[in-house]
Protein backbone atom coordinates (compact mmCIF):
# COMPACT_ATOMS: atom_id res chain seq x y z
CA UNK A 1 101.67 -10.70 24.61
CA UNK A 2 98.57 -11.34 22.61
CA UNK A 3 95.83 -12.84 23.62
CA UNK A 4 95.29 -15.40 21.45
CA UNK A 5 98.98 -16.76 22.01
CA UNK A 6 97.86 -16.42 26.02
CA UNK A 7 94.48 -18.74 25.31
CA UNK A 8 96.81 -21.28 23.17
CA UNK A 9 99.29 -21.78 25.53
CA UNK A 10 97.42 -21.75 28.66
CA UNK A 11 97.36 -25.19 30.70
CA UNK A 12 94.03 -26.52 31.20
CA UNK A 13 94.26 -28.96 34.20
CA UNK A 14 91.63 -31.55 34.13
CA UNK A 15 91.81 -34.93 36.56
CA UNK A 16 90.69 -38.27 34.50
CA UNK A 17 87.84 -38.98 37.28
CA UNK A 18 85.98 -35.73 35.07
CA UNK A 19 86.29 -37.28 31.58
CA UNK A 20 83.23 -39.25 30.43
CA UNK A 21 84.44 -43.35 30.29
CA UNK A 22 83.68 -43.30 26.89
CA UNK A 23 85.67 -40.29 24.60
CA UNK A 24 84.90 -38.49 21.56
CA UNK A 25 87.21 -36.98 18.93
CA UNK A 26 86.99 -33.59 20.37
CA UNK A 27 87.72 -35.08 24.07
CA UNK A 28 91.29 -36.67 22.05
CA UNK A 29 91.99 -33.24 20.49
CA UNK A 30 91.41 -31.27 23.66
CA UNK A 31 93.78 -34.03 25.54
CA UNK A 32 96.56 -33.90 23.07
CA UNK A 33 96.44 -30.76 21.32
CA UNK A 34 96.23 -32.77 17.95
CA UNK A 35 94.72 -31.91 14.85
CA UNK A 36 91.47 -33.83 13.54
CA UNK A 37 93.14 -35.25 10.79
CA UNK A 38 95.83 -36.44 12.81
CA UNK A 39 93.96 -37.72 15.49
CA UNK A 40 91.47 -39.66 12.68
CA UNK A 41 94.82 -40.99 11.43
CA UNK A 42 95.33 -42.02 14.74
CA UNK A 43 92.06 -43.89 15.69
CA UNK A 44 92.37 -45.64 11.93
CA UNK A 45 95.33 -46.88 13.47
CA UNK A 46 94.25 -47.65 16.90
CA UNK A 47 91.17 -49.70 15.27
CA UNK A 48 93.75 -51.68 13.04
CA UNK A 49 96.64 -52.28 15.44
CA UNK A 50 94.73 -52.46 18.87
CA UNK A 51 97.11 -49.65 20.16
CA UNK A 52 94.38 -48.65 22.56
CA UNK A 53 90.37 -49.36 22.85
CA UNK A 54 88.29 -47.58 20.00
CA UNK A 55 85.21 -48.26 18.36
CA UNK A 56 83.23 -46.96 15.64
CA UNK A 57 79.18 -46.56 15.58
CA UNK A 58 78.58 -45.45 12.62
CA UNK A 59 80.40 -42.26 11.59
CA UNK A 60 81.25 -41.45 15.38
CA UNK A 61 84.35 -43.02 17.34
CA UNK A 62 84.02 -44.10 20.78
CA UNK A 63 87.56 -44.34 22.70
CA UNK A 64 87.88 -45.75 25.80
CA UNK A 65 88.60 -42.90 28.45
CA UNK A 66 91.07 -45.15 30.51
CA UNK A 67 92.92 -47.59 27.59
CA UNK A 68 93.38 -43.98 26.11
CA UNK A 69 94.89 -42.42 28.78
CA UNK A 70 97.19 -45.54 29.53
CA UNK A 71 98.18 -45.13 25.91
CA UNK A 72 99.13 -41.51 26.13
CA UNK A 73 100.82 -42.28 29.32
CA UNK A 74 102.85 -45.01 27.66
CA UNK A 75 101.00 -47.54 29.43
CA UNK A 76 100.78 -49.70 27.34
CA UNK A 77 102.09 -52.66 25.24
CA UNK A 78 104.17 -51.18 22.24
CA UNK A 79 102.82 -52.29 18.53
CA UNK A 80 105.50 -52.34 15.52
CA UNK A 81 104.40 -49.80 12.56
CA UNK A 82 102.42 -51.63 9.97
């Protein structure tokens, strides 16, 4: 098996208690596995719909740790597609 399929796939375990209360963009794409583009797609939306806490300071986005985490773990209230 190659390595670099080994790395990709591996598991990283990680308990919420160790992630910072307030995310950045890389914390999102190590969480989900997500592209950048997809996960900017995804904060435009969060900021527009309310789908989970985000904020933006200038060009950097701040994501609530635990309103993101209840959103991944279907948590939360459902939104209808704009």
């Amino acid at each position: 098996m190659p390595i670099a399929y080994y790395l990709y796939t591996e598991v990283k375990k990680m308990d919420a208690k160790d992630l910072p209360l307030i995310l950045t963009t890389e914390h999102l794409q190590e969480l989900s596995g997500l592209s950048m583009p997809t996960i900017y797609k995804l904060l435009e939306k969060a900021e527009r719909t309310g789908m989970f806490p985000v904020r933006r300071a200038g060009a950097k986005w701040l994501i609530s740790r635990d309103g993101f985490l209840a959103w991944l773990n279907g948590e939360l209230e459902k939104h209808p597609e704009e």
